[in-house]
PDB file of N, CA and C in Angstrom:
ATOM      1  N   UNK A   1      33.931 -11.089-182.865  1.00  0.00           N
ATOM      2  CA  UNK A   1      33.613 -10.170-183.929  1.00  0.00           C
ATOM      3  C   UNK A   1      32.482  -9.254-183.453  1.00  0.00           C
ATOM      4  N   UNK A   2      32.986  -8.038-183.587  1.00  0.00           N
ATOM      5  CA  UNK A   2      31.289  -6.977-183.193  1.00  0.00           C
ATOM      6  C   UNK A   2      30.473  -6.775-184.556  1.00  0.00           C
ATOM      7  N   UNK A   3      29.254  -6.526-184.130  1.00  0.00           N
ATOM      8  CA  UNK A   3      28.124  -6.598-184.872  1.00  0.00           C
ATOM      9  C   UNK A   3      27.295  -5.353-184.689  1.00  0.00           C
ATOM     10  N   UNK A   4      27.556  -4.384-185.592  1.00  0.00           N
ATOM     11  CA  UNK A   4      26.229  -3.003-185.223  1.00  0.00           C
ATOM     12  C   UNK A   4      25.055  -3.786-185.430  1.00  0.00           C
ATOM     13  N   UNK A   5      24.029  -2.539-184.917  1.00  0.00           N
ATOM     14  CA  UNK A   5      22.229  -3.008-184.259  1.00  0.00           C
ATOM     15  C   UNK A   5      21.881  -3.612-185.780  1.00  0.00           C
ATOM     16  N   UNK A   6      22.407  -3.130-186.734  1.00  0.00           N
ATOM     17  CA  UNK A   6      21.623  -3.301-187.809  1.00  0.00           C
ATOM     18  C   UNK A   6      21.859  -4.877-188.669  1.00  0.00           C
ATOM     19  N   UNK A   7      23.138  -5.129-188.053  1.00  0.00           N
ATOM     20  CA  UNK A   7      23.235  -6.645-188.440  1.00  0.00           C
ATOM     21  C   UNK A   7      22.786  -7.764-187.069  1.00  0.00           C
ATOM     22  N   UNK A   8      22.887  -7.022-185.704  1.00  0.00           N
ATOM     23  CA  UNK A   8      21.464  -7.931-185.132  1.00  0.00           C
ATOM     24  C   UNK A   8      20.445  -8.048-185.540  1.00  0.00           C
ATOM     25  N   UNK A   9      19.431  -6.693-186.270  1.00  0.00           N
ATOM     26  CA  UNK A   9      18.353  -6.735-186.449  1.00  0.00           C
ATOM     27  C   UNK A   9      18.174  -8.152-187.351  1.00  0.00           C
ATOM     28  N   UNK A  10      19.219  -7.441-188.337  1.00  0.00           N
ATOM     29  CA  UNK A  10      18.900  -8.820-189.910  1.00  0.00           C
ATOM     30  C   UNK A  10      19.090 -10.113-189.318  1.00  0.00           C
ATOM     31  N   UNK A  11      20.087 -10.511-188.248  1.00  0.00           N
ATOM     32  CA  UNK A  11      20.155 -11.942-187.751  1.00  0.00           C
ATOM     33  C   UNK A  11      18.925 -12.096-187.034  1.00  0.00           C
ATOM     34  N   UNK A  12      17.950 -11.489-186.076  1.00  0.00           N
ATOM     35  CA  UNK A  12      17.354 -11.567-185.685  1.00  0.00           C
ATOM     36  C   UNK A  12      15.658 -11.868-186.444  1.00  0.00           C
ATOM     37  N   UNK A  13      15.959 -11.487-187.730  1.00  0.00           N
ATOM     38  CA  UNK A  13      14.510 -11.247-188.446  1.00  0.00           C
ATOM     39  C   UNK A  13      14.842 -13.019-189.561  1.00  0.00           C
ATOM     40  N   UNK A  14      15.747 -13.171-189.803  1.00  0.00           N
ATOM     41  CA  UNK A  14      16.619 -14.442-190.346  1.00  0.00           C
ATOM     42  C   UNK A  14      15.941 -15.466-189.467  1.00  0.00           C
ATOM     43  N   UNK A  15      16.106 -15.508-188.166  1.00  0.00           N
ATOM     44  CA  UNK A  15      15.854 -16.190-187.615  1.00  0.00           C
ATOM     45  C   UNK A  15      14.463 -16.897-187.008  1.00  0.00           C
ATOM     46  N   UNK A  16      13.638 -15.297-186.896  1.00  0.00           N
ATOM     47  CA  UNK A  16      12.335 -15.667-186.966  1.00  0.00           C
ATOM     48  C   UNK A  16      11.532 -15.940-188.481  1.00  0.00           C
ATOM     49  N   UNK A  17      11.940 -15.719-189.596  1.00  0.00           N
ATOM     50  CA  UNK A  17      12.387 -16.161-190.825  1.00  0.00           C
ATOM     51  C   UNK A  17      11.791 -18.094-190.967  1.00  0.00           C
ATOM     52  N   UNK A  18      13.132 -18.531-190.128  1.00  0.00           N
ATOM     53  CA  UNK A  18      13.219 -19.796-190.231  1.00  0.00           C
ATOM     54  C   UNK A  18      12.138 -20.251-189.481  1.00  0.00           C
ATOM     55  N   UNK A  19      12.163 -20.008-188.260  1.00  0.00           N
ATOM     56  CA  UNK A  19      11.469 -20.526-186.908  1.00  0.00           C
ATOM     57  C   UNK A  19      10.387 -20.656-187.288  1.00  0.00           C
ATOM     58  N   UNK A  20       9.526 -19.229-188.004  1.00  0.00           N
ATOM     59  CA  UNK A  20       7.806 -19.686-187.981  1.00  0.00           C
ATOM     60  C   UNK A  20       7.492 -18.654-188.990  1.00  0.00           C
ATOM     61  N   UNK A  21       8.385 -17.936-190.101  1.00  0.00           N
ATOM     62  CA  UNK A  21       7.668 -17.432-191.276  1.00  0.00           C
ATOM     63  C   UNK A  21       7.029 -16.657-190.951  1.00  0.00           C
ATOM     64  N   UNK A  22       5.461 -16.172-191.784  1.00  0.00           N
ATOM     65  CA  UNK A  22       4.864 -14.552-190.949  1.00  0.00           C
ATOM     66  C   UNK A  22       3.632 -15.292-190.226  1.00  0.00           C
ATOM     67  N   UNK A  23       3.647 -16.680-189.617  1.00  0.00           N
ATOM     68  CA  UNK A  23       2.567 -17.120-189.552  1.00  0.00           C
ATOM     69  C   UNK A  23       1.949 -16.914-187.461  1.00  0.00           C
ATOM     70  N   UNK A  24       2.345 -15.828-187.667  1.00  0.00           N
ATOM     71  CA  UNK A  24       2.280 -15.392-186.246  1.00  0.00           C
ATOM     72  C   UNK A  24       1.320 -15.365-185.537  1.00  0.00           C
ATOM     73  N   UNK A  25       0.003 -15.770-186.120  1.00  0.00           N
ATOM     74  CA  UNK A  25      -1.343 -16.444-185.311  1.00  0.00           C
ATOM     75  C   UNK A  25      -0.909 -17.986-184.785  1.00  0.00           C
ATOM     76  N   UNK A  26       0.052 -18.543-185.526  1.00  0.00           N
ATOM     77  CA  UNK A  26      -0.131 -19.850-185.035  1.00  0.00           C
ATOM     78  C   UNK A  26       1.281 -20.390-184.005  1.00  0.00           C
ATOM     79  N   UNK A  27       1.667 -19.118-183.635  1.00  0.00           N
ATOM     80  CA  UNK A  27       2.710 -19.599-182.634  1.00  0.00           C
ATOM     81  C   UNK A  27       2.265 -18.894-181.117  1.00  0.00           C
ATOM     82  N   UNK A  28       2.884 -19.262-180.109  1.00  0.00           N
ATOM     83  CA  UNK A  28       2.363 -19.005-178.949  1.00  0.00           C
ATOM     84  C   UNK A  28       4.148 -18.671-178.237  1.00  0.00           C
ATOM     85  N   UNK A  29       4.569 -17.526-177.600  1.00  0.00           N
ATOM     86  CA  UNK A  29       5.791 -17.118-176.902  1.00  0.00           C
ATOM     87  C   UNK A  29       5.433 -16.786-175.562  1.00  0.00           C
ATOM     88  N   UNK A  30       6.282 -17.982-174.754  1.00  0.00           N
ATOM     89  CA  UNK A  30       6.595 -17.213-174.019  1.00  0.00           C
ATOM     90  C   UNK A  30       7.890 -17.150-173.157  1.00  0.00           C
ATOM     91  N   UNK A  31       8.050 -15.875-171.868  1.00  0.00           N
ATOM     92  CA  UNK A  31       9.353 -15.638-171.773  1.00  0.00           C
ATOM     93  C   UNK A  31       9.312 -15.432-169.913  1.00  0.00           C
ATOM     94  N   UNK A  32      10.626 -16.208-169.662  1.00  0.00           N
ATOM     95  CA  UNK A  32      10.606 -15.890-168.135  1.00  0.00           C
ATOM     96  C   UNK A  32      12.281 -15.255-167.960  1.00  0.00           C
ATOM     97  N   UNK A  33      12.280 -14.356-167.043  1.00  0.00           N
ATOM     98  CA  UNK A  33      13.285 -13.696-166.730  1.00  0.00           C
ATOM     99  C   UNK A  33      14.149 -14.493-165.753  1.00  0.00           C
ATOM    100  N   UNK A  34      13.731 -15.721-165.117  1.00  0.00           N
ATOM    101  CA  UNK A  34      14.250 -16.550-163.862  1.00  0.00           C
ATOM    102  C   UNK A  34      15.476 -17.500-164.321  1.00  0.00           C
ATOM    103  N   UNK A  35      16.206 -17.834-163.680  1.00  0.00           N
ATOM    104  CA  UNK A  35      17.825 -18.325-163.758  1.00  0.00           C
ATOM    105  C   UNK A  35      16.976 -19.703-163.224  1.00  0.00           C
ATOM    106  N   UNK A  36      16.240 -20.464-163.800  1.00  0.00           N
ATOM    107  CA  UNK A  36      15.739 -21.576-163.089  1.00  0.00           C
ATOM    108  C   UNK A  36      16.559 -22.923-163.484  1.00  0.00           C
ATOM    109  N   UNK A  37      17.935 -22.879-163.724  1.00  0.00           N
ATOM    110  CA  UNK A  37      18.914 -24.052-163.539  1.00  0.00           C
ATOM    111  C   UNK A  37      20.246 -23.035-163.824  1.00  0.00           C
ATOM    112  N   UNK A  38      20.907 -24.250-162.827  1.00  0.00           N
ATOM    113  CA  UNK A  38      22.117 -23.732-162.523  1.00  0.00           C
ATOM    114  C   UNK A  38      23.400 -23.092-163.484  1.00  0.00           C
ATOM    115  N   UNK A  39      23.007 -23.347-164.993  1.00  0.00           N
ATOM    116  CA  UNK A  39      23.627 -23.233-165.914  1.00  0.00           C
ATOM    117  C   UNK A  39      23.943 -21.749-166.082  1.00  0.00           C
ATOM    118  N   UNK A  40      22.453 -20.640-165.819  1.00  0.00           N
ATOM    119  CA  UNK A  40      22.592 -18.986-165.571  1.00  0.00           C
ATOM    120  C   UNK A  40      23.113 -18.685-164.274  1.00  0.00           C
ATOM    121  N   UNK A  41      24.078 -17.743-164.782  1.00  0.00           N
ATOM    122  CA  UNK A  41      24.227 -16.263-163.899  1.00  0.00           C
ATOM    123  C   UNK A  41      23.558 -15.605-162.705  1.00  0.00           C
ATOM    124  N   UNK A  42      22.116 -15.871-163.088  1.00  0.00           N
ATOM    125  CA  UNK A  42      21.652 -15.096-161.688  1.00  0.00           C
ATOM    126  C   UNK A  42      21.826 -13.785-161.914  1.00  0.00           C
ATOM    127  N   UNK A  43      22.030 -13.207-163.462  1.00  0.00           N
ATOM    128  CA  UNK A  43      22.095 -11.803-163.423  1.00  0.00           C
ATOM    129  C   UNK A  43      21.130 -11.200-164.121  1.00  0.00           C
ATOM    130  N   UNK A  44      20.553  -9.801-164.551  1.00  0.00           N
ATOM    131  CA  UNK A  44      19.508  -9.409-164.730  1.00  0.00           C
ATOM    132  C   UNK A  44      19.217  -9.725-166.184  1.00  0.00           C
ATOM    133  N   UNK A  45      20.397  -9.954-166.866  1.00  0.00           N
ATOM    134  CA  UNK A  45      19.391 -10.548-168.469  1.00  0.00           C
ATOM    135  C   UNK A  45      19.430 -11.516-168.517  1.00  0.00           C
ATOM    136  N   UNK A  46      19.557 -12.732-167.427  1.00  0.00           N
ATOM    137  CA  UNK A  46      18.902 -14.183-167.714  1.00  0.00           C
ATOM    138  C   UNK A  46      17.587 -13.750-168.336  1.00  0.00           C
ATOM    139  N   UNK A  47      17.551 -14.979-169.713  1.00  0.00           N
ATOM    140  CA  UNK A  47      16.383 -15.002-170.524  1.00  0.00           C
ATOM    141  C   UNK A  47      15.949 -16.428-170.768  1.00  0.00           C
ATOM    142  N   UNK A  48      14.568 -16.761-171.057  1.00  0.00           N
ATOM    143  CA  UNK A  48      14.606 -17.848-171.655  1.00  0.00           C
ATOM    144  C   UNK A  48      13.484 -17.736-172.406  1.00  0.00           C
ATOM    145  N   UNK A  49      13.141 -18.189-173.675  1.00  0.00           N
ATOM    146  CA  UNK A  49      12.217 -18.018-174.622  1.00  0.00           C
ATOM    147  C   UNK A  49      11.688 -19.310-174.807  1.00  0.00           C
ATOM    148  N   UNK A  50      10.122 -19.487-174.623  1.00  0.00           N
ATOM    149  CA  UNK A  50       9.988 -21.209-175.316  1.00  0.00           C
ATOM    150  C   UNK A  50       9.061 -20.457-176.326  1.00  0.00           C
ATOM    151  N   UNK A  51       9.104 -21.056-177.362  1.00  0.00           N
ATOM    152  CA  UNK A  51       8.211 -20.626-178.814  1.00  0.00           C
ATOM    153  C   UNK A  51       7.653 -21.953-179.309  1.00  0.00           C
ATOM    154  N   UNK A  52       5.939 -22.109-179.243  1.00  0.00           N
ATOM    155  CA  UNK A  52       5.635 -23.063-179.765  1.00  0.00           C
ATOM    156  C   UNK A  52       4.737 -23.063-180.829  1.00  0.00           C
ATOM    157  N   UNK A  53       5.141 -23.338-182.226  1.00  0.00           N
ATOM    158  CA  UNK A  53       4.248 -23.736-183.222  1.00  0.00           C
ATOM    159  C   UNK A  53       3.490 -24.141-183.473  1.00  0.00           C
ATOM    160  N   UNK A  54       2.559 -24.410-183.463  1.00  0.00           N
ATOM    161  CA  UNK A  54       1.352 -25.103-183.270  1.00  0.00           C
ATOM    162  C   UNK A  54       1.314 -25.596-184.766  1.00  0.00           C
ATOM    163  N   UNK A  55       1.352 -25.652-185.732  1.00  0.00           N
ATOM    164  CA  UNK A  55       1.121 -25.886-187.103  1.00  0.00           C
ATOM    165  C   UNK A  55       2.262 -26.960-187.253  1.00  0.00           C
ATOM    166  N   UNK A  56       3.475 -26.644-187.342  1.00  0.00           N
ATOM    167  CA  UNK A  56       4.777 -27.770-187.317  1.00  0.00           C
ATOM    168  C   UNK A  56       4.695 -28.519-185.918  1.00  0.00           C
ATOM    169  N   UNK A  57       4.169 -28.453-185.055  1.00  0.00           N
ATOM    170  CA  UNK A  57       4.479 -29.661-183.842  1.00  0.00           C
ATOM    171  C   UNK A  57       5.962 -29.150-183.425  1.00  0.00           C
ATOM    172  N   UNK A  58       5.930 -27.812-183.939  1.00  0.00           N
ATOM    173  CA  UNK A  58       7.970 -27.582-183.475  1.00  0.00           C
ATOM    174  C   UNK A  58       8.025 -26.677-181.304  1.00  0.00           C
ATOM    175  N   UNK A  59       9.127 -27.125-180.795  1.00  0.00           N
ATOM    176  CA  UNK A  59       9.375 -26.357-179.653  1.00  0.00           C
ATOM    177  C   UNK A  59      10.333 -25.706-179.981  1.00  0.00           C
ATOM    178  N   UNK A  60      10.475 -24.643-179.678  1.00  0.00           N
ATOM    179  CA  UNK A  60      12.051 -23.998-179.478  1.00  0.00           C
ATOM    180  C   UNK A  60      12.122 -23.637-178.032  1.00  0.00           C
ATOM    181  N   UNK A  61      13.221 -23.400-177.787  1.00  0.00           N
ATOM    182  CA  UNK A  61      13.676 -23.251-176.126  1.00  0.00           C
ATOM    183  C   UNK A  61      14.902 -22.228-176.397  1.00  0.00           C
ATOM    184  N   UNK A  62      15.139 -20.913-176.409  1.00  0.00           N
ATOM    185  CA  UNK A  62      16.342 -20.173-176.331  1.00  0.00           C
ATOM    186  C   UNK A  62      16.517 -19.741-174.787  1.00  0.00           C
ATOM    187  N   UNK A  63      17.582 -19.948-174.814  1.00  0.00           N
ATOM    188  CA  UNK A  63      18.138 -19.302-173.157  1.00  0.00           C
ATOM    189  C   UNK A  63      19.189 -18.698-173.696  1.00  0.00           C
ATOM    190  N   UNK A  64      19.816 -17.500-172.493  1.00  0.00           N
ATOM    191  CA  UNK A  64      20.684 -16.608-172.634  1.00  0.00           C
ATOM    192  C   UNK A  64      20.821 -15.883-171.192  1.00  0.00           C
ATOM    193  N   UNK A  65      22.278 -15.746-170.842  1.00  0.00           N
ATOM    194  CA  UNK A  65      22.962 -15.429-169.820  1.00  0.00           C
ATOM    195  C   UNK A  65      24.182 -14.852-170.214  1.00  0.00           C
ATOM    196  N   UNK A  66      24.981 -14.170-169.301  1.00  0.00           N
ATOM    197  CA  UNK A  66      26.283 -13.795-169.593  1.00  0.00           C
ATOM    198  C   UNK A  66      26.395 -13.463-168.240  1.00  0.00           C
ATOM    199  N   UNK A  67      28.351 -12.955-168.134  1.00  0.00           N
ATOM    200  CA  UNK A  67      28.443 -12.588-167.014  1.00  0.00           C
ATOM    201  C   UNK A  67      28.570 -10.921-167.189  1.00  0.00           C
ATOM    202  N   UNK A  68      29.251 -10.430-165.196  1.00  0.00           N
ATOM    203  CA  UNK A  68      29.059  -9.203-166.210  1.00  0.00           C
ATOM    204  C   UNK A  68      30.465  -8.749-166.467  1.00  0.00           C
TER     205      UNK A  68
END
């Protein structure tokens, strides 16, 4: 199913929504561009996001790859 920018945006704001609310002093992001297990591509939008909460004790870990 395709999705214009504007229903990424809303999934995208949904999501940080859930994750950590507007409490954006108390989370810490960060992001490496490196394919560091074998699971990525090796191509230029390997991503990986760790987001940590400090208030909930929560980790998140998003990764993202595709081919091309």
């Amino acid at each position: 199913m395709d999705r214009d920018a504007s229903e990424a945006k809303k999934l995208g704001q949904m999501i940080c929504d859930y994750m950590f609310q507007d409490r954006f002093s108390e989370v810490k992001v960060f992001k490496s561009g490196q394919a560091w297990a074998n699971w990525f591509y090796g191509v230029a939008w390997d991503c990986t996001w760790i987001i940590f909460d400090e208030t909930e004790q929560k980790l998140w870990v998003i990764c993202i790859t595709d081919t091309d």
